[in-house]
Protein backbone atom coordinates (compact mmCIF):
# COMPACT_ATOMS: atom_id res chain seq x y z
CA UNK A 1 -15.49 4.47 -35.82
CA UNK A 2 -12.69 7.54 -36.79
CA UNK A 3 -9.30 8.12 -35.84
CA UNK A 4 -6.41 9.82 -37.08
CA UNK A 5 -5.46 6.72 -39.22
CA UNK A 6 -8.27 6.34 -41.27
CA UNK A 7 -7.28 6.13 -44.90
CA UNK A 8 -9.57 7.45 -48.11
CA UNK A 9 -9.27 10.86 -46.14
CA UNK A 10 -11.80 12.28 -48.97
CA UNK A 11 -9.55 14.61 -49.83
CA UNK A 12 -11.22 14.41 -53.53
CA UNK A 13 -14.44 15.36 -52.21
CA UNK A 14 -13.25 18.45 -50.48
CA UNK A 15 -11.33 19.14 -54.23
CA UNK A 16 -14.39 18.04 -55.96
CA UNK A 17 -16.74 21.00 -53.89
CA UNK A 18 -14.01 23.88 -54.26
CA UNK A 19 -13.75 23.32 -57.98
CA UNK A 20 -18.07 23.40 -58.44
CA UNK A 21 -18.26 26.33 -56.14
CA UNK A 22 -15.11 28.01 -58.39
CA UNK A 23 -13.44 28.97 -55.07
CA UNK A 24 -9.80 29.08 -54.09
CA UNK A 25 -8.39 27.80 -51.17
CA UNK A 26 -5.68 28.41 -48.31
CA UNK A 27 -4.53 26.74 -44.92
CA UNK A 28 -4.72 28.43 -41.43
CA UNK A 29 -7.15 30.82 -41.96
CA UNK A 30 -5.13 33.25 -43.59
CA UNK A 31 -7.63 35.72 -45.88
CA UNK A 32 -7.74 35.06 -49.26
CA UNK A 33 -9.73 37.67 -50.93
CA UNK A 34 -9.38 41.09 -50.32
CA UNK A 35 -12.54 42.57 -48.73
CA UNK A 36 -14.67 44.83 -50.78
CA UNK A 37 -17.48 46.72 -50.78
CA UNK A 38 -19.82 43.74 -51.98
CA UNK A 39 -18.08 41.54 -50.09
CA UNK A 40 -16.40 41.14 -46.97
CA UNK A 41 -12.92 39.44 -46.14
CA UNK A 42 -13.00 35.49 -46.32
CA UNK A 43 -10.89 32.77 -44.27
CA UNK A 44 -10.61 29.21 -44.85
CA UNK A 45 -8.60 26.46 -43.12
CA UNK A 46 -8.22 22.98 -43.88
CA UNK A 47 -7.43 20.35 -41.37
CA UNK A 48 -7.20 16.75 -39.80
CA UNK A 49 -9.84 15.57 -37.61
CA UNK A 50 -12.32 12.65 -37.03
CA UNK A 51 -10.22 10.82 -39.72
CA UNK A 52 -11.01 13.09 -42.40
CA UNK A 53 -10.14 16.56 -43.67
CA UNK A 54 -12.23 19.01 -42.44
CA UNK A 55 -12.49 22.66 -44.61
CA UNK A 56 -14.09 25.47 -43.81
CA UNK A 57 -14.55 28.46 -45.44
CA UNK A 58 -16.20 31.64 -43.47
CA UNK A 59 -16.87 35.34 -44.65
CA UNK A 60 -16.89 38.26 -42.39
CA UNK A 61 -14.67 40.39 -40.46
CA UNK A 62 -14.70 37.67 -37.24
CA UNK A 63 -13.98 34.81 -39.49
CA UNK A 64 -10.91 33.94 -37.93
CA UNK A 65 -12.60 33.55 -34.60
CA UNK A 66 -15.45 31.47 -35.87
CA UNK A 67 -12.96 28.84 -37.35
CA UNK A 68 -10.82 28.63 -34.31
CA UNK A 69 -13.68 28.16 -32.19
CA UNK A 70 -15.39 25.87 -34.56
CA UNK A 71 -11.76 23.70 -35.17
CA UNK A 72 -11.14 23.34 -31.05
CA UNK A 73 -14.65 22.14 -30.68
CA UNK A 74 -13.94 19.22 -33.38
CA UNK A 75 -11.05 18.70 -31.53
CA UNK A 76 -13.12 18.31 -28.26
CA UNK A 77 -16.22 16.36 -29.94
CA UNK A 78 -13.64 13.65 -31.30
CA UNK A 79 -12.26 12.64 -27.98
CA UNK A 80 -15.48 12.57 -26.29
CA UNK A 81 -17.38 10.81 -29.14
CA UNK A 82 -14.39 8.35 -30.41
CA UNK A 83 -14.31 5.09 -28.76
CA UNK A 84 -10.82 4.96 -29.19
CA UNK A 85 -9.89 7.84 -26.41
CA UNK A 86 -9.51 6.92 -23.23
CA UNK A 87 -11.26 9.74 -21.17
CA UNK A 88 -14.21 9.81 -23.86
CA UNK A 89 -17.58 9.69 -22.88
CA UNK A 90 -18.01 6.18 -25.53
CA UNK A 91 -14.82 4.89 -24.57
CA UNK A 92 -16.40 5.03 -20.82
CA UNK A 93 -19.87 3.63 -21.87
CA UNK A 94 -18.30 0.32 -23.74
CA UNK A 95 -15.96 -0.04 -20.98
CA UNK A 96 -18.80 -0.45 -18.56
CA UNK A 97 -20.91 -2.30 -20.93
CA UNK A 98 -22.91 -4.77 -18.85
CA UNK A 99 -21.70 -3.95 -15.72
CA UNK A 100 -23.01 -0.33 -14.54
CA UNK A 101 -24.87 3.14 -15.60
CA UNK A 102 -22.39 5.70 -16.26
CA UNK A 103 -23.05 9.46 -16.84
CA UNK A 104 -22.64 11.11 -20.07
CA UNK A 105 -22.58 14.55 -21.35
CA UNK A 106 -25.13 15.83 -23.14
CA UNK A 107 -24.06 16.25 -26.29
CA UNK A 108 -23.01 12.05 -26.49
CA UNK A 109 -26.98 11.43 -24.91
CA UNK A 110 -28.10 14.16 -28.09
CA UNK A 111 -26.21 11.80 -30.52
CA UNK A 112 -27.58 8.39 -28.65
CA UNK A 113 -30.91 9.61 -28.54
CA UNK A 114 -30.81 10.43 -32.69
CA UNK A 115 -29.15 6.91 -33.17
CA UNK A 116 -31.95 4.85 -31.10
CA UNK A 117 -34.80 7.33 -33.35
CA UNK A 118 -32.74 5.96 -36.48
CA UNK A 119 -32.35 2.39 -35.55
CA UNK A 120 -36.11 2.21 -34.55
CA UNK A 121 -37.18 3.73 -37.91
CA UNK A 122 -35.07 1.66 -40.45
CA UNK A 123 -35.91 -1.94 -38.44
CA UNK A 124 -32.27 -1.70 -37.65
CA UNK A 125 -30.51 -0.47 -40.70
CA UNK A 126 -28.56 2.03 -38.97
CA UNK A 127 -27.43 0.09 -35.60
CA UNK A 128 -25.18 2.08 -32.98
CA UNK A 129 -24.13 -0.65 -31.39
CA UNK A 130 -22.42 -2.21 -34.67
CA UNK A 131 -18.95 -1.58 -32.82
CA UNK A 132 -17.78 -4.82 -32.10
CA UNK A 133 -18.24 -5.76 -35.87
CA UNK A 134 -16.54 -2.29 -37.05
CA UNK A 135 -13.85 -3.13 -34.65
CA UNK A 136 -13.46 -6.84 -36.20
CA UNK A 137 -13.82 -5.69 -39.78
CA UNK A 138 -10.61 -2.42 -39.36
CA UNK A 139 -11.87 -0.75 -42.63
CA UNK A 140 -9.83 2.46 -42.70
CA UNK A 141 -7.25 1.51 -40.43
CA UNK A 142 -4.02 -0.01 -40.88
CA UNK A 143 -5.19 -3.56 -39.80
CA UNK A 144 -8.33 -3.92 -42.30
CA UNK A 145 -9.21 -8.12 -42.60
CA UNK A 146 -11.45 -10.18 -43.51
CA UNK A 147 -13.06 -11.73 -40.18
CA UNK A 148 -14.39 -15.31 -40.34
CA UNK A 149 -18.33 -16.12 -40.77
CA UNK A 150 -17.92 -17.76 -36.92
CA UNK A 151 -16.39 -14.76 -35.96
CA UNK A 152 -19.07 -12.37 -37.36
CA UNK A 153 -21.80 -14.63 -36.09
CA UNK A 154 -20.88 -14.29 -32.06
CA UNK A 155 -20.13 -10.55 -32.33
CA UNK A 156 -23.72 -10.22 -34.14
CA UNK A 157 -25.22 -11.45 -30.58
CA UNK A 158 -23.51 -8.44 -29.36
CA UNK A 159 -25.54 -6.03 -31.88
CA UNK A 160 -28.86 -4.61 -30.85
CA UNK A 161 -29.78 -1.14 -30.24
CA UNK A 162 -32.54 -2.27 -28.03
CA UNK A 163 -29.58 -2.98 -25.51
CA UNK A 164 -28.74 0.21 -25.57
CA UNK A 165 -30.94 1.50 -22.36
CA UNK A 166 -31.16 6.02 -22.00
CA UNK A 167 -32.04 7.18 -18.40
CA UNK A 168 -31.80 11.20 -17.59
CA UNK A 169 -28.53 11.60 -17.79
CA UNK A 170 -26.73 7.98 -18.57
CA UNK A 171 -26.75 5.60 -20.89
CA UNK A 172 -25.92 1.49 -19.91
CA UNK A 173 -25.46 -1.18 -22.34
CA UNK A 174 -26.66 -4.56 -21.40
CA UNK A 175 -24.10 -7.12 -22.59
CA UNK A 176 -20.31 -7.44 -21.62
CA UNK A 177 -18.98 -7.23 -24.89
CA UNK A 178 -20.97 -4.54 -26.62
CA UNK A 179 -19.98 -1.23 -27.94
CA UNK A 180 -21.33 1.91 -28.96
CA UNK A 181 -19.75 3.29 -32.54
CA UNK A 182 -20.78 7.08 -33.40
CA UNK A 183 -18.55 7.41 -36.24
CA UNK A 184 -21.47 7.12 -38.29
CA UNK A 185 -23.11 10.22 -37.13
CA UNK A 186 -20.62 12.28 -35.47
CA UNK A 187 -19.32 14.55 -38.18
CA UNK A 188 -22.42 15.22 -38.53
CA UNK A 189 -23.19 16.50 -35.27
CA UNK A 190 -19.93 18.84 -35.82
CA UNK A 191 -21.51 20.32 -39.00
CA UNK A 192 -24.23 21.48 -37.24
CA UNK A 193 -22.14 22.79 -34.27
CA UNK A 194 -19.69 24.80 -36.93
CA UNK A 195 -22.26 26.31 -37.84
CA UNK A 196 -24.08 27.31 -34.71
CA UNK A 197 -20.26 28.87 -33.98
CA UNK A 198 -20.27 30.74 -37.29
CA UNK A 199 -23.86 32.49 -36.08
CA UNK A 200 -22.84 33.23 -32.92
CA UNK A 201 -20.28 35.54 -34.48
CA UNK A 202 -22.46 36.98 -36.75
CA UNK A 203 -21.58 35.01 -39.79
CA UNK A 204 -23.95 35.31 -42.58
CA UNK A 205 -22.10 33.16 -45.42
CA UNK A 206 -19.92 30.25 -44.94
CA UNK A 207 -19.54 26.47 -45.22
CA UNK A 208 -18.05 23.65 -43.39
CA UNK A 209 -16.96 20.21 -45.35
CA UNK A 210 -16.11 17.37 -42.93
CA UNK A 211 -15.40 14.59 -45.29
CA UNK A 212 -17.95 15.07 -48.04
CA UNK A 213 -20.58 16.32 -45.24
CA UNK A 214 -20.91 19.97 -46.10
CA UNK A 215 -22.64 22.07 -44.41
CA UNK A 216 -23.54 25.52 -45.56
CA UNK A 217 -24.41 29.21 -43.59
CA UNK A 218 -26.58 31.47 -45.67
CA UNK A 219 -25.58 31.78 -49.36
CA UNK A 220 -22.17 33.04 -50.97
CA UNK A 221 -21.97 36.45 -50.19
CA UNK A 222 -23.18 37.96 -53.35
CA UNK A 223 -26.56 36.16 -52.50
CA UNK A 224 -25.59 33.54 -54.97
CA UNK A 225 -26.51 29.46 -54.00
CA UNK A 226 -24.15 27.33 -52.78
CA UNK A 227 -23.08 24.44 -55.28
CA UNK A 228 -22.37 21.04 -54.09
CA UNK A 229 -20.92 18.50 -55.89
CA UNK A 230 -22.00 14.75 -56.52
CA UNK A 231 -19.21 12.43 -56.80
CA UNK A 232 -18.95 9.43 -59.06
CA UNK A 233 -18.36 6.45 -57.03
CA UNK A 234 -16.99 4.45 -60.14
CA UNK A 235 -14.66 6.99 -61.83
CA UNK A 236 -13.57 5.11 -64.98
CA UNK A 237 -10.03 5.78 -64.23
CA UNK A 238 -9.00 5.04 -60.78
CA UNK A 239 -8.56 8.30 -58.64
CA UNK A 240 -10.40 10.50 -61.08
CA UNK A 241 -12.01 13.22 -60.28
CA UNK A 242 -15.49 13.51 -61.44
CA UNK A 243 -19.09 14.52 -60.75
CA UNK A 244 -22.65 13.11 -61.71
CA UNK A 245 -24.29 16.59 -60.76
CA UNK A 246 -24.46 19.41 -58.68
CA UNK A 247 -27.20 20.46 -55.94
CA UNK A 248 -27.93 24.28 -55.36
CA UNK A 249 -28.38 25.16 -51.60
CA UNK A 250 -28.74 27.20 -49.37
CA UNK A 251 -28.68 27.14 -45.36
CA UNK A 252 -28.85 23.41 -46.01
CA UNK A 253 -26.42 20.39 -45.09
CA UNK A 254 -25.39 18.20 -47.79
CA UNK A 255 -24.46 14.34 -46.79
CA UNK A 256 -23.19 11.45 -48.94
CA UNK A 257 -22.96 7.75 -47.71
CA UNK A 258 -20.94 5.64 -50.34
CA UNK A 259 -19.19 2.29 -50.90
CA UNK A 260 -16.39 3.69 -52.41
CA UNK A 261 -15.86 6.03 -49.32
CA UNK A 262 -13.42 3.48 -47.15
CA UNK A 263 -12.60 0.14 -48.75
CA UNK A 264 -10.16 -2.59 -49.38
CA UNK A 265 -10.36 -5.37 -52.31
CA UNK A 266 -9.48 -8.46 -52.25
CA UNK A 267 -9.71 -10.85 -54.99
CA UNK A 268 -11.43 -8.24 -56.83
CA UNK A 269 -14.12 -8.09 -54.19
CA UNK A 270 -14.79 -4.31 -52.76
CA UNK A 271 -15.55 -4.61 -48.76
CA UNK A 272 -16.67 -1.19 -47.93
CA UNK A 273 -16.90 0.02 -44.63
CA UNK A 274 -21.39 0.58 -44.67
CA UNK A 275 -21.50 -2.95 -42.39
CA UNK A 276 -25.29 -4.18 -42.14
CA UNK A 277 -25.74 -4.88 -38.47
CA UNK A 278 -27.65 -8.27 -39.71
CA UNK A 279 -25.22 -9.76 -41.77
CA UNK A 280 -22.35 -8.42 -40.39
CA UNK A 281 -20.77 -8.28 -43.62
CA UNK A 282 -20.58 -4.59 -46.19
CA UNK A 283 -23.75 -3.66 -47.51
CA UNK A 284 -24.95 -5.27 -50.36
CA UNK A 285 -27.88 -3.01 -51.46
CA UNK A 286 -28.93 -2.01 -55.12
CA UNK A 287 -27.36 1.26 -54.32
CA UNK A 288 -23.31 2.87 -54.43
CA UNK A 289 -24.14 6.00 -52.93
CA UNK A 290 -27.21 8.14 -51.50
CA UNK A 291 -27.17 11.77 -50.71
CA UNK A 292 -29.41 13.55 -48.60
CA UNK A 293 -30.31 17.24 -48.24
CA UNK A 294 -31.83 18.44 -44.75
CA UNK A 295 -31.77 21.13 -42.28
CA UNK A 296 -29.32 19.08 -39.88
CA UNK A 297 -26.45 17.62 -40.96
CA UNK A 298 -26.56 14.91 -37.72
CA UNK A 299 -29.86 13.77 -39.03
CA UNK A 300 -28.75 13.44 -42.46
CA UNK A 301 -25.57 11.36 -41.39
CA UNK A 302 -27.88 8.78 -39.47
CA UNK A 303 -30.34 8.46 -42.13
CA UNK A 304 -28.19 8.25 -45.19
CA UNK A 305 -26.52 5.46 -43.56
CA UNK A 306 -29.82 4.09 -43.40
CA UNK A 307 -30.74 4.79 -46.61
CA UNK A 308 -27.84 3.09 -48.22
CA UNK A 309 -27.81 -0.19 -46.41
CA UNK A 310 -31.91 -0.84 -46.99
CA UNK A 311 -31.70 0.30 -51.24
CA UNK A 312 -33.69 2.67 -53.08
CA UNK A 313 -37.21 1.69 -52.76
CA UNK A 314 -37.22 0.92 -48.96
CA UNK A 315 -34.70 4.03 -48.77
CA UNK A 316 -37.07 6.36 -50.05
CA UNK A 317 -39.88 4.82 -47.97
CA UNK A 318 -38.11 5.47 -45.28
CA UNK A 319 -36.97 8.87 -45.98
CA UNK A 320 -40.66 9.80 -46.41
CA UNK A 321 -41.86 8.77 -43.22
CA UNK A 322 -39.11 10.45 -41.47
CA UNK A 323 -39.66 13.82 -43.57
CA UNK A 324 -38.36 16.50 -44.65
CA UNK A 325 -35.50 14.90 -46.63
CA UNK A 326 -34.40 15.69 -50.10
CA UNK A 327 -31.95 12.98 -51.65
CA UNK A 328 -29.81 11.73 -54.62
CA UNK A 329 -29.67 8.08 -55.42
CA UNK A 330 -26.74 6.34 -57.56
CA UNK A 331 -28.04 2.73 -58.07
CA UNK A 332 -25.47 -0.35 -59.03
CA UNK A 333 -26.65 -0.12 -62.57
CA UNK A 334 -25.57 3.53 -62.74
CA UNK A 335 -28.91 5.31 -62.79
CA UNK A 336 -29.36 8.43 -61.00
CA UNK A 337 -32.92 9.46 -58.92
CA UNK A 338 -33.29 12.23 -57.14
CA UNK A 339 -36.66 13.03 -54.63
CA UNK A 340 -39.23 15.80 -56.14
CA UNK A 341 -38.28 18.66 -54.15
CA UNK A 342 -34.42 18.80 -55.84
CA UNK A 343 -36.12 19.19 -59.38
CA UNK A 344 -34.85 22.66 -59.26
CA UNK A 345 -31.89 22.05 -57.70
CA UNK A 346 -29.90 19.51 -59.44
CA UNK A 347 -28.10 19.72 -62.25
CA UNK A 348 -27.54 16.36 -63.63
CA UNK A 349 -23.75 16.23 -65.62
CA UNK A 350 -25.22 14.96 -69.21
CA UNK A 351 -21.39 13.45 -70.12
CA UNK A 352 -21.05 11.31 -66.42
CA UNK A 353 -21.79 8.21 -67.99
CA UNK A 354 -25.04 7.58 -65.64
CA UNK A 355 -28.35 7.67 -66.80
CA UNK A 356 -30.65 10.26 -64.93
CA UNK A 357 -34.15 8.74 -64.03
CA UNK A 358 -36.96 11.10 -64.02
CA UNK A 359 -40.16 10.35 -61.97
C-alpha cells in the first residue's frame, strides 16, 4: 500500500544516489547546467508521489516536457493503482471482492498479471492479495500497531493469490473480505513508464528515482555509466548516510527491498513493513536488504520482494529460474554477495563495515 502519509519517505536514498553520481540538484525542472557543446541542457524535479519522493533528472532540449509528462502520469498511476482512492481501478476490485467481475484498465491487468507470475514462482513469497494484513499492520502510516496473533490468523484466510481470478479484461476476487495491494510493485511500473516518456521525446540520458527504485535512460551524457548507490541498512549512527557499494549501469533499473525501508520498534523489536503472506507477521529471513538489477524496473519490484522474504539461498534460486536478474545481497550477519554478472560492476566500499563474499 502508498499514500501521501507514508513516513521513511527515502529521502536518504535519493541523497545517497546524487552524491555517488556527483550531481547537483534543483526543484521544478528548472535547468541546472548550462548546455554545451558536449552536453546538452539538463532538468531535474523532485516531488511527492506514491508515498515517496520521486527525482528525476533528464538531459536534452525537451526535458522539461518529458518530466511533466512523466510527473502527471505518476499522478494518474497512483489513483488508479492505490487502494486508497475511491475511483481507482483497486479500490473498485476490493470493493467488489466476492461479489462480481469488474473491468479494469489495462495497465492495473499488466501489473495483476506480473503479480500472479511472481506469486506462482516464489510458492507465495510475493502475495498480491496481502492487503487485508498490510491494512491491519499500518506500517508507514500514522496508525502503525501491532495486530493480535487471532487477528492475523482470520485475515490470513483472506490471503491467496489463487483467489485472485484474470478474465480478458477483469479481474474478480473470490472472498468478501479480500484485497488487492500493488504498492509492492507499482513504482515500479512508473519507472518503466518514465522512461518510455523520456524516449518518446527523444531522450538519450536520464534517470528516474522513485524511492530508491532508479531507473536509468542511456548513460550520462558524456557516455559515462550511471552509478548507483547501495545503502547500509544498519548505519552505525542512526540517520547516517552511508553506502556498502556502488553498481555501474547503464539502460538498467536498479531496485532495493529492505527492512529498514518503513518500520516502527517497539520494545526494541524492528517490525518492517516486507509482511510474509504466511505468517502474517514482517519478514524474518537471513537477509536486511536485496537489490536487483534488470531490464524492467516492475519486474524487479515484484521479485526483490520475493527475494527478501524467502533469504539468500532460496532467493537466488529463485532469481535464476526467473532469469535475467543481477542482484546484491546484505545478509543479517553483515556479509555482502552479489550474482556473477555484477563482478564488473560493483564496487564494494572496503571501510562499510560489511564483509564482501566472493563466489
Amino acid at each position: 500500500m502508498f499514500n501521501k502519509r507514508q513516513g521513511k519517505n527515502k529521502l536518504e536514498i535519493v541523497l545517497i544516489v546524487f552524491l555517488i553520481m556527483g550531481l547537483l540538484t534543483a526543484c521544478n525542472g528548472k535547468p541546472v547546467e548550462q548546455k554545451t557543446e558536449e552536453q546538452p541542457e539538463v532538468y531535474t524535479s523532485a516531488v511527492m508521489a506514491m508515498g515517496t519522493v520521486i527525482t528525476q533528472r533528464v538531459y536534452g532540449d525537451k526535458g522539461q516536457e518529458a518530466i511533466d509528462e512523466a510527473s502527471a502520469r505518476i499522478a494518474e498511476l497512483e489513483d488508479l493503482l492505490t487502494f486508497n482512492e475511491p475511483e481507482g481501478d483497486i479500490n473498485k476490485l476490493n470493493e467488489n471482492a466476492g461479489k462480481q467481475k469488474v473491468e479494469l484498465q489495462p495497465e492495473t491487468l499488466l501489473l495483476l498479471e506480473m503479480a500472479q507470475k511472481v506469486s506462482k514462482l516464489s510458492g507465495g513469497a510475493f502475495d498480491v492479495t496481502i492487503g487485508p494484513v498490510v491494512k491491519a499492520w499500518g506500517i508507514g502510516t500514522d496508525n502503525a500497531r501491532i495486530p493480535s496473533d487471532e487477528e492475523l490468523q482470520e485475515l490470513l484466510k483472506l490471503v491467496n493469490y489463487k483467489d485472485l481470478v484474470l478474465e480478458g479484461n477483469t479481474a474478480y476476487l473470490n472472498k468478501e473480505g479480500q484485497m488487492v495491494d500493488l504498492g509492492g510493485i507499482a513504482k515500479g511500473y512508473a519507472g518503466d513508464v518514465a522512461r518510455d516518456i523520456y524516449k518518446k521525446y527523444g531522450i538519450k540520458s536520464a534517470f528516474i528515482n522513485l524511492g530508491g527504485n532508479v531507473v536509468t535512460l542511456g548513460t550520462k551524457p558524456d557516455g559515462s555509466l550511471w552509478s548507483v548507490g547501495v545503502r547500509d541498512p544498519r548505519p552505525t549512527v542512526e540517520g547516517e548516510e552511508l553506502i556498502i557499494g556502488a553498481i555501474t549501469v547503464a539502460d538498467k533499473a536498479v531496485v532495493t527491498a529492505g527492512d529498514d525501508q518503513r518500520y516502527f520498534e517497539v520494545g526494541g523489536v524492528r517490525y518492517h513493513h516486507i509482511l510474509d503472506p504466511h505468517t502474517g507477521y514482517p519478514a524474518q529471513s537471513d537477509l536486511m536488504s536485496v537489490t536487483l538489477v534488470m531490464d524492467s524496473s516492475l519486474e524487479a519490484d515484484a521479485l526483490d520482494t520475493a527475494a527478501f522474504i524467502l533469504g539468500l539461498e532460496k532467493g537466488k534460486a529463485m532469481l535464476e529460474e526467473y532469469g535475467g536478474v543481477e542482484a546484491v545481497f546484505i545478509t543479517r550477519d553483515k556479509k555482502v554477495y552479489i550474482t556473477d554478472g555484477l563482478k564488473d560492476s560493483f564496487v564494494f566500499n572496503e571501510d562499510s563495515g560489511y564483509v564482501f563474499v566472493q563466489n
